[in-house]
N, C-alpha and C. Protein backbone atom coordinates (compact mmCIF):
# COMPACT_ATOMS: atom_id res chain seq x y z
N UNK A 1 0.76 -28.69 -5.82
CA UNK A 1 2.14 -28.69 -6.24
C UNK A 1 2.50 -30.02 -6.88
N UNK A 2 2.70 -30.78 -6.06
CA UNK A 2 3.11 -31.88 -6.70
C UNK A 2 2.27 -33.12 -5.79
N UNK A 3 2.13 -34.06 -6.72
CA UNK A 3 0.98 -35.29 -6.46
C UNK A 3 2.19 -36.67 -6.08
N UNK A 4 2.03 -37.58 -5.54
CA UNK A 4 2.46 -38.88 -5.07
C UNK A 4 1.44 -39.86 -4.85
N UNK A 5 2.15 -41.22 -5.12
CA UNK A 5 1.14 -42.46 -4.94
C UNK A 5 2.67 -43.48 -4.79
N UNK A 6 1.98 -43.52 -2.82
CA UNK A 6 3.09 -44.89 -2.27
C UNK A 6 2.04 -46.01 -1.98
N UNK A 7 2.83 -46.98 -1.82
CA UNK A 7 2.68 -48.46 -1.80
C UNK A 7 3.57 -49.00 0.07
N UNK A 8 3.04 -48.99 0.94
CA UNK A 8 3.43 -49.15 2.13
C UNK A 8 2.64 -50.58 2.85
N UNK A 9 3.26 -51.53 2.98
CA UNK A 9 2.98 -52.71 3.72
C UNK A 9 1.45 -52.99 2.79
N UNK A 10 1.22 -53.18 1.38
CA UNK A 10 0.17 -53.38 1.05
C UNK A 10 -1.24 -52.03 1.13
N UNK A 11 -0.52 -50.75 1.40
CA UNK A 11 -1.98 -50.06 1.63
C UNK A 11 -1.55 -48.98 0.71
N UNK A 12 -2.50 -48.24 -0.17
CA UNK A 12 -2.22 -47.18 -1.03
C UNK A 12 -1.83 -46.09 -0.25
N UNK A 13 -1.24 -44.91 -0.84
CA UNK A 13 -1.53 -43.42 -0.29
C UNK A 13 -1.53 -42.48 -1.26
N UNK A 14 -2.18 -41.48 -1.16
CA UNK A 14 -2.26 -40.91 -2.22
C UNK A 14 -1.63 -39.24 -1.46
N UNK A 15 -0.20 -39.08 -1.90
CA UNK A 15 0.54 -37.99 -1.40
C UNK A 15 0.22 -36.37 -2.37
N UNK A 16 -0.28 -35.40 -1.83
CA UNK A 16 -0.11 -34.16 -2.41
C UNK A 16 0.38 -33.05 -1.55
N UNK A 17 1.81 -32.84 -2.23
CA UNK A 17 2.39 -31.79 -1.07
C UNK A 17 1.67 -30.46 -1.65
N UNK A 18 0.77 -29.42 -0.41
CA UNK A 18 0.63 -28.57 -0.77
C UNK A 18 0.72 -26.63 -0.48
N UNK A 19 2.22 -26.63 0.48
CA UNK A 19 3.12 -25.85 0.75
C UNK A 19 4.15 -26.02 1.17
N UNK A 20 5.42 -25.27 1.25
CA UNK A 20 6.65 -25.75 1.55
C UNK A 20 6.66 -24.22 2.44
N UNK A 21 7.02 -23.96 3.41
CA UNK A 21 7.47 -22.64 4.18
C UNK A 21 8.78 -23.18 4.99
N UNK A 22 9.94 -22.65 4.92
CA UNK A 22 11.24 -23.20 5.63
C UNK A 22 11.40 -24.34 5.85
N UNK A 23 11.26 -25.04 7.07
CA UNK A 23 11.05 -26.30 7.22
C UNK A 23 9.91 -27.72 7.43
N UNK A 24 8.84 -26.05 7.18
CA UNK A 24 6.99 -27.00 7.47
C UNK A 24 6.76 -27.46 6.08
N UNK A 25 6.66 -28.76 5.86
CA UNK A 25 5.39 -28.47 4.64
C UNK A 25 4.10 -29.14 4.96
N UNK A 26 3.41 -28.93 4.22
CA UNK A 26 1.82 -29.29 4.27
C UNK A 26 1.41 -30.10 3.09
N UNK A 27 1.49 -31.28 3.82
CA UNK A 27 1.02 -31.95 2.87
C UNK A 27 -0.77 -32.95 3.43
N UNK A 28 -1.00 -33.36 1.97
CA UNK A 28 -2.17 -34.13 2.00
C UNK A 28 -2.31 -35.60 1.92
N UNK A 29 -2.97 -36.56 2.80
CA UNK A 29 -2.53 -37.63 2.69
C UNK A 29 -3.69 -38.52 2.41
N UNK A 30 -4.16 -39.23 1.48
CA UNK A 30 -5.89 -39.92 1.33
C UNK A 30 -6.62 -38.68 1.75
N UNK A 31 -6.84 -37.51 1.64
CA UNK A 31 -7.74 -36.76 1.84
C UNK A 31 -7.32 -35.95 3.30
N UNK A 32 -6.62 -36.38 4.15
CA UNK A 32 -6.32 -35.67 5.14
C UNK A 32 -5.34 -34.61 5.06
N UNK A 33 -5.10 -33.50 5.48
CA UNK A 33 -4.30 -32.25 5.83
C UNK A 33 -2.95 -33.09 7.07
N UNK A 34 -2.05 -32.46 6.84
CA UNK A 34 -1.04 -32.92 7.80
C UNK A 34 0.71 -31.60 7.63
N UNK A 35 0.81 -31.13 8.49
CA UNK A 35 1.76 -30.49 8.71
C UNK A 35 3.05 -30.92 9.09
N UNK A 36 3.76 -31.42 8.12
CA UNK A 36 5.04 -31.97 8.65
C UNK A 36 6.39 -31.13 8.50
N UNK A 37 7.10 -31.52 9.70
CA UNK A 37 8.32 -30.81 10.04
C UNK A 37 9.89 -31.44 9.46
N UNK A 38 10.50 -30.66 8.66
CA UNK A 38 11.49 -31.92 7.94
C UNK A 38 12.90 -31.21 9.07
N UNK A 39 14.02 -31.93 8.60
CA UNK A 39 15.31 -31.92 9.42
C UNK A 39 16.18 -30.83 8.96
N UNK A 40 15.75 -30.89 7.01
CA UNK A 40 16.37 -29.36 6.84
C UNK A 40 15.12 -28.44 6.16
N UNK A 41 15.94 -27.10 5.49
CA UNK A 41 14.84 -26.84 5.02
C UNK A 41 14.96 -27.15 3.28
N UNK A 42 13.48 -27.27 3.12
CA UNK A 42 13.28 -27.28 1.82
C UNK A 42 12.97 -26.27 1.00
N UNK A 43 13.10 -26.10 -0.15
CA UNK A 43 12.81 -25.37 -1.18
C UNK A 43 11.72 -25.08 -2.23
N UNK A 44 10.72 -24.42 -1.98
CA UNK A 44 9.77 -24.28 -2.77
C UNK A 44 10.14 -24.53 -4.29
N UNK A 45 9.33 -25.14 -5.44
CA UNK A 45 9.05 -25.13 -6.75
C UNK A 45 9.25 -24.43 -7.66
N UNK A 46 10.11 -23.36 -7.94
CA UNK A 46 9.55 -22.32 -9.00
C UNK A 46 8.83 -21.32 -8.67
N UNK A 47 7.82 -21.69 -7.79
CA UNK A 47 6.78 -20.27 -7.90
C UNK A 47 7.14 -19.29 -6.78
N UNK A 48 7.98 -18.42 -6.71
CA UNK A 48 8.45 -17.78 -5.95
C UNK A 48 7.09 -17.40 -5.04
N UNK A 49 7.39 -16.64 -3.33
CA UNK A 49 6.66 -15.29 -2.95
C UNK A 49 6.77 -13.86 -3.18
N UNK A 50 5.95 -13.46 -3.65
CA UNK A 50 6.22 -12.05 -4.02
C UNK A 50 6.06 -11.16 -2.53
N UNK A 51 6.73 -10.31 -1.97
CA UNK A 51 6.85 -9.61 -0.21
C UNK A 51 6.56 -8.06 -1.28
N UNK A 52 6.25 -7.49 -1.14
CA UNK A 52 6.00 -5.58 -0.98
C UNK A 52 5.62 -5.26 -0.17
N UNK A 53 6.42 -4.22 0.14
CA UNK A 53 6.24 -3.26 1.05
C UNK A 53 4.73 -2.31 0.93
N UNK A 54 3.79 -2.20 2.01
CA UNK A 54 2.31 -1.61 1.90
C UNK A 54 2.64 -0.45 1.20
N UNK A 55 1.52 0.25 0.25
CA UNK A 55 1.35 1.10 -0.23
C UNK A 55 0.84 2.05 0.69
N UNK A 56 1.94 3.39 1.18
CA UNK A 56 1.14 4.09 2.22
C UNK A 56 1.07 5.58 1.74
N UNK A 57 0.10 6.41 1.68
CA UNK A 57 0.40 7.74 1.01
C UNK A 57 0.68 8.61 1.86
N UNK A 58 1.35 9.36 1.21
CA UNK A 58 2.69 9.98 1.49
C UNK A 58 2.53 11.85 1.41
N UNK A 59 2.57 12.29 2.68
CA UNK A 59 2.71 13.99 2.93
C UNK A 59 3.71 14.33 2.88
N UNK A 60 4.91 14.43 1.98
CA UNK A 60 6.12 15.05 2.25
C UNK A 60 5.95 16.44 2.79
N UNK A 61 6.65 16.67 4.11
CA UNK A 61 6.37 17.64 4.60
C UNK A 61 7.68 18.31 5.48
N UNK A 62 8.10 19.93 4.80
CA UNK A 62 9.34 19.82 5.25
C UNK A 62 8.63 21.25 7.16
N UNK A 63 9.77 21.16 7.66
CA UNK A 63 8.82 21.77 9.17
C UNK A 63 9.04 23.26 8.70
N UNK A 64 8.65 23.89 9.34
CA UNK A 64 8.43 25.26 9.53
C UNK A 64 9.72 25.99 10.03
N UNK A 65 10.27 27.08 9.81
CA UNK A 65 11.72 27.13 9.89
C UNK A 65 11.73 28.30 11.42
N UNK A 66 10.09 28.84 11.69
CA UNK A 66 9.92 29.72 12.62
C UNK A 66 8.50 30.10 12.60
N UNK A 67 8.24 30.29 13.78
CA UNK A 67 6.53 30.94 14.46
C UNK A 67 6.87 32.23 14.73
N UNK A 68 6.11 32.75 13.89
CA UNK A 68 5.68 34.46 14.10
C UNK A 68 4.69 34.67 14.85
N UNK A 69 5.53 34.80 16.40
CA UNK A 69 4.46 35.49 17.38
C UNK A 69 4.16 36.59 17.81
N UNK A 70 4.68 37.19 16.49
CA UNK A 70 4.17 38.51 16.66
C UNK A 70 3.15 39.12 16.21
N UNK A 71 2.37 38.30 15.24
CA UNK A 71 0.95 38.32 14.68
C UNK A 71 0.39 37.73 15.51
N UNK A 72 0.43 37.07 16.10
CA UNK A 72 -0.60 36.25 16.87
C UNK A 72 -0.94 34.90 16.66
N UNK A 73 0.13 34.64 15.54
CA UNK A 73 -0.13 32.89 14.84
C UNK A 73 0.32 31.63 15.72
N UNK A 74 -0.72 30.78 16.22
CA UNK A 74 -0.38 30.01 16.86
C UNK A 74 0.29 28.98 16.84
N UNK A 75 0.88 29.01 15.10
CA UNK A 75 1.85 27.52 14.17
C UNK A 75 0.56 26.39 13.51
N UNK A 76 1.14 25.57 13.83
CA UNK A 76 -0.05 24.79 13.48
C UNK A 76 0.00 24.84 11.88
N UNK A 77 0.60 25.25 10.95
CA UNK A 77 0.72 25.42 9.67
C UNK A 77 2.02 24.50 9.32
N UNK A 78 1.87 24.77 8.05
CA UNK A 78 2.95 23.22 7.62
C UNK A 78 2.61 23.86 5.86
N UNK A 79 3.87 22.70 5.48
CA UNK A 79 3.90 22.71 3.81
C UNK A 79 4.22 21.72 3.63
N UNK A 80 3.76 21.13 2.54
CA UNK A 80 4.46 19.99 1.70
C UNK A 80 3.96 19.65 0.62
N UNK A 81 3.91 17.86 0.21
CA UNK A 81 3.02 18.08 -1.25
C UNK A 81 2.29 16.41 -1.23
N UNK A 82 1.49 16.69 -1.61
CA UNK A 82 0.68 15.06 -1.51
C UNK A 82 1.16 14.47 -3.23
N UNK A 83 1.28 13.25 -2.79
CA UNK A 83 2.06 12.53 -3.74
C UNK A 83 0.96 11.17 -3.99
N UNK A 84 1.19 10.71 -4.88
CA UNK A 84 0.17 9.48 -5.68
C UNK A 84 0.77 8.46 -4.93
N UNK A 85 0.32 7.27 -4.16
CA UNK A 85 0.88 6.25 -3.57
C UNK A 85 0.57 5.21 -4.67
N UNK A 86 -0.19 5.02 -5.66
CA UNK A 86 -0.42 3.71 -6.73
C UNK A 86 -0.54 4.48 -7.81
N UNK A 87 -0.52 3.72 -9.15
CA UNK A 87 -0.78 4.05 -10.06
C UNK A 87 -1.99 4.50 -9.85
N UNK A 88 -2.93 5.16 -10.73
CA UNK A 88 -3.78 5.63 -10.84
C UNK A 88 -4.65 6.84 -11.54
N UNK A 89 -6.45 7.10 -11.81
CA UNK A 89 -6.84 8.07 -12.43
C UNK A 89 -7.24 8.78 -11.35
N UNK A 90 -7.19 10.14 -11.17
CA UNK A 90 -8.03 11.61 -10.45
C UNK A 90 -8.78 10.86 -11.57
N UNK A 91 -9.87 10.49 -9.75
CA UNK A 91 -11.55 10.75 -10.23
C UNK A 91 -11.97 12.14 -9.86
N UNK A 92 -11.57 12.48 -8.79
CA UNK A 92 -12.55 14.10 -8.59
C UNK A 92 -11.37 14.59 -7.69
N UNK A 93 -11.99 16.15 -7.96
CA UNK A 93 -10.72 17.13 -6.65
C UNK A 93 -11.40 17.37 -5.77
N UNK A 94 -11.48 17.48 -4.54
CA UNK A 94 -12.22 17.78 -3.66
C UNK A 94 -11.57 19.51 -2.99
N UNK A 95 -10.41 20.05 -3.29
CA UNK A 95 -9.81 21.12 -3.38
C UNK A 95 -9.99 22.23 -4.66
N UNK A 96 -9.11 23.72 -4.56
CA UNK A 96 -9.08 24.06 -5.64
C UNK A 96 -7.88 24.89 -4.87
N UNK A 97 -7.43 25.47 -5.57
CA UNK A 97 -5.94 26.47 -5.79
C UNK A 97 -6.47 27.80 -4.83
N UNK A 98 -5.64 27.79 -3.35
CA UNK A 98 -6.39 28.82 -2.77
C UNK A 98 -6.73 28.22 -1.35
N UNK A 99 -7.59 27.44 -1.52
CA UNK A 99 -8.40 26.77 -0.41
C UNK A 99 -7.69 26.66 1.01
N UNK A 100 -8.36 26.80 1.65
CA UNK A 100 -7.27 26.59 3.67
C UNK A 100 -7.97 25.05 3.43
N UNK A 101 -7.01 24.22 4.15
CA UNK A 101 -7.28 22.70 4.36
C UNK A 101 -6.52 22.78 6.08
N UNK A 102 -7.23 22.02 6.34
CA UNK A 102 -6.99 21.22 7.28
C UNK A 102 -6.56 19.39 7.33
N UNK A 103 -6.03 19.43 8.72
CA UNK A 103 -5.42 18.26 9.01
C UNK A 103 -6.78 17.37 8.86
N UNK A 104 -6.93 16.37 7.78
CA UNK A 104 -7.69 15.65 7.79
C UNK A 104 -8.67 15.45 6.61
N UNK A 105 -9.03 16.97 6.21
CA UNK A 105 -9.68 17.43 5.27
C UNK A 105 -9.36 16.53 4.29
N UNK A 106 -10.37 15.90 3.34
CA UNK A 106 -10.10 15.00 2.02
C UNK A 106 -9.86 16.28 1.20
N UNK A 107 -8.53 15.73 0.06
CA UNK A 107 -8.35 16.48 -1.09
C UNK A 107 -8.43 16.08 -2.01
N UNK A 108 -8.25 14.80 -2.61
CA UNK A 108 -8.64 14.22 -3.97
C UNK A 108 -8.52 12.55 -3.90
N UNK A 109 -9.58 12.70 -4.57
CA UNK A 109 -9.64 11.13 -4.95
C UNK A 109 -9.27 10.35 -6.30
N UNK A 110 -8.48 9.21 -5.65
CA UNK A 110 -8.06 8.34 -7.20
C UNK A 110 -9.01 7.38 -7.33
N UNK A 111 -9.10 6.80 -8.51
CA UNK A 111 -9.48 5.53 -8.48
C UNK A 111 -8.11 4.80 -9.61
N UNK A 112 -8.50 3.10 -9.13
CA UNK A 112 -7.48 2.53 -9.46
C UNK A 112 -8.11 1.11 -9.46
N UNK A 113 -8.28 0.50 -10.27
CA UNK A 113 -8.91 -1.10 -10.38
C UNK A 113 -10.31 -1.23 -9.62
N UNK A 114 -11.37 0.09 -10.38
CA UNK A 114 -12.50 0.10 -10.24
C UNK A 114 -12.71 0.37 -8.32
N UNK A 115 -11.82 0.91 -7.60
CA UNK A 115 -11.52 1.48 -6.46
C UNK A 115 -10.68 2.47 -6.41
N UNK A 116 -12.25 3.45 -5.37
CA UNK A 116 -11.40 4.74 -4.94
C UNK A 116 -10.84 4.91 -3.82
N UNK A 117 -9.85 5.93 -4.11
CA UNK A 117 -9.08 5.56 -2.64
C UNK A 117 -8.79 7.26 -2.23
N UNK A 118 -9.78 7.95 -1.66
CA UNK A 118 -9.29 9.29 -1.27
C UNK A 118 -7.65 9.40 -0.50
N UNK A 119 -6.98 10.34 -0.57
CA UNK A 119 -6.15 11.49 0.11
C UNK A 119 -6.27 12.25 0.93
N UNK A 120 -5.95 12.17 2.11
CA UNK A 120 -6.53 13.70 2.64
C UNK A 120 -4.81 14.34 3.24
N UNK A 121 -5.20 15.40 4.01
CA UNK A 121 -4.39 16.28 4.16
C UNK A 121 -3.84 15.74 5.19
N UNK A 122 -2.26 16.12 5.58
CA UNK A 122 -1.51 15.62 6.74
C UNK A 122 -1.17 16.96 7.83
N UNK A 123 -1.31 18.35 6.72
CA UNK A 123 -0.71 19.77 7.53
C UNK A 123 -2.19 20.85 7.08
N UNK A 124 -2.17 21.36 8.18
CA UNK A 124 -2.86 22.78 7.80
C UNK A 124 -2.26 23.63 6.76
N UNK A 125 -3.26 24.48 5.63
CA UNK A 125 -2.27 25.23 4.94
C UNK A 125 -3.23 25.65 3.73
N UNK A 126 -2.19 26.14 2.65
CA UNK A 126 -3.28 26.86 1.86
C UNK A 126 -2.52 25.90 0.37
N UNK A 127 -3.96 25.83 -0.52
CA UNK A 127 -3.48 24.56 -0.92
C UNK A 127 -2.61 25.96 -2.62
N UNK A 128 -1.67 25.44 -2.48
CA UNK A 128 -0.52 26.38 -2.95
C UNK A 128 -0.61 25.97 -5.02
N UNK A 129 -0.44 25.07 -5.14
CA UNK A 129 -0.86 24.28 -7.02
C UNK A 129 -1.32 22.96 -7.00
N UNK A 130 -2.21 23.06 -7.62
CA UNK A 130 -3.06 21.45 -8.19
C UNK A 130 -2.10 20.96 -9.44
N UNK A 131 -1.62 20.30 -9.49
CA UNK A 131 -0.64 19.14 -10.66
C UNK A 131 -1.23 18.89 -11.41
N UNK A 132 -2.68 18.00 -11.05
CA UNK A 132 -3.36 17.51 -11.98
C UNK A 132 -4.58 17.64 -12.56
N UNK A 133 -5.50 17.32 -13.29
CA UNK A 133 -6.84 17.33 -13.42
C UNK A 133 -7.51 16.13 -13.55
N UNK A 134 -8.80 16.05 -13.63
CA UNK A 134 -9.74 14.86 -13.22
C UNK A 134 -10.11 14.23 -14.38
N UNK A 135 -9.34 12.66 -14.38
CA UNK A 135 -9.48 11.75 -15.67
C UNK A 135 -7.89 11.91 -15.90
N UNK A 136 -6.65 12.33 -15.40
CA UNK A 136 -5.23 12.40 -15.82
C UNK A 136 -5.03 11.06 -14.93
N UNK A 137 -4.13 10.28 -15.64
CA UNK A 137 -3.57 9.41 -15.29
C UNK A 137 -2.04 9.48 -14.70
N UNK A 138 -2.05 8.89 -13.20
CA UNK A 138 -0.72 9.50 -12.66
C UNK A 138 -0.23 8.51 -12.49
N UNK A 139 1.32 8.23 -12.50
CA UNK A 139 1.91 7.17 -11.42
C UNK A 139 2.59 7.18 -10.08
N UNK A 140 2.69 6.24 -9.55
CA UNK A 140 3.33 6.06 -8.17
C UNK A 140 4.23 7.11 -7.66
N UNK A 141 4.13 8.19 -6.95
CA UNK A 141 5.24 8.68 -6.50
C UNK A 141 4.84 10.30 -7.48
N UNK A 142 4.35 10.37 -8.13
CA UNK A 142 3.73 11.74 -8.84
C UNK A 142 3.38 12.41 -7.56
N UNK A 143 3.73 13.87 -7.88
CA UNK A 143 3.28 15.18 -7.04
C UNK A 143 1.73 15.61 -7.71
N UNK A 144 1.23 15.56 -6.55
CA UNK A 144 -0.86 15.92 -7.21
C UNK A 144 -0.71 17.75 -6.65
N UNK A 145 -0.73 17.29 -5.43
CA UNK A 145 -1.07 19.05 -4.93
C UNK A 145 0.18 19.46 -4.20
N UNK A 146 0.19 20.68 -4.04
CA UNK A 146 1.25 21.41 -2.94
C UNK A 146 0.27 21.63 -2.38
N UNK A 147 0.76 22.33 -0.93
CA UNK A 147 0.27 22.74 0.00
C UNK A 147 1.08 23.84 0.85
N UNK A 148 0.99 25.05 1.24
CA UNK A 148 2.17 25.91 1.50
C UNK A 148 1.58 26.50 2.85
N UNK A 149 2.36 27.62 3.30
CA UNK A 149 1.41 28.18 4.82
C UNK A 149 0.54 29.54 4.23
């Protein structure tokens, strides 16, 4: 950040402050590390911190409105729709239009800055429309698949 050179009772120092957090900063002194505590707080330089919130992917999933026990269905079924958590390309589908998935089951994979990052399923169900195809470029918050009972 920023460099210093004091002059104290005849002896050099060679000052480099190199973080400011509330009231700690960290500075360097002739080569040594030192954590000092000031009285107020100070203010970082210009270079802000950037904070985001984790990228977490996302089953929107609305509940089931009733169990038909009169077939014999034990629930356990669900709907919703898997959604793109980053920008990104469908590298491959691991589904197709039709398919029963399960809780867990991988359904498609993105890649995104030479990393893939599979999807998998959050509800049992039958996978109801595919959105996209493989090599489409999606963004954040895009609907990829439904999923229905």
């Amino acid at each position: 950040m920023k460099n210093y050179q004091f002059t104290i009772h005849g002896n050099q120092y060679n000052v480099s402050i190199l973080n400011i957090e509330d009231n700690i900063v960290e500075v360097e002194v002739n080569g040594s590390n030192y954590k000092v505590e000031v009285d107020k707080d100070m203010q970082p330089v210009k270079t802000p911190k950037l904070v985001r919130p984790p990228a977490v992917p996302s089953t929107d999933t609305s509940p089931s409105t009733g169990v038909d026990t009169s077939s014999g269905s034990s629930g356990g079924g669900g709907a919703g729709t898997v959604k793109s958590p980053l920008p990104a390309t469908v590298f491959k589908l691991h589904v197709k239009e039709g398919d029963k998935v399960k809780v867990g089951q991988q359904l498609i994979t993105l890649e995104a800055m030479k990393m893939e990052n599979a999807l998998d399923s959050d509800v049992d169900g039958v996978v109801k429309s595919i959105h996209v195809k493989i090599g489409e470029s999606v963004k954040e918050g895009d609907t990829l698949i439904e999923i229905g009972e």
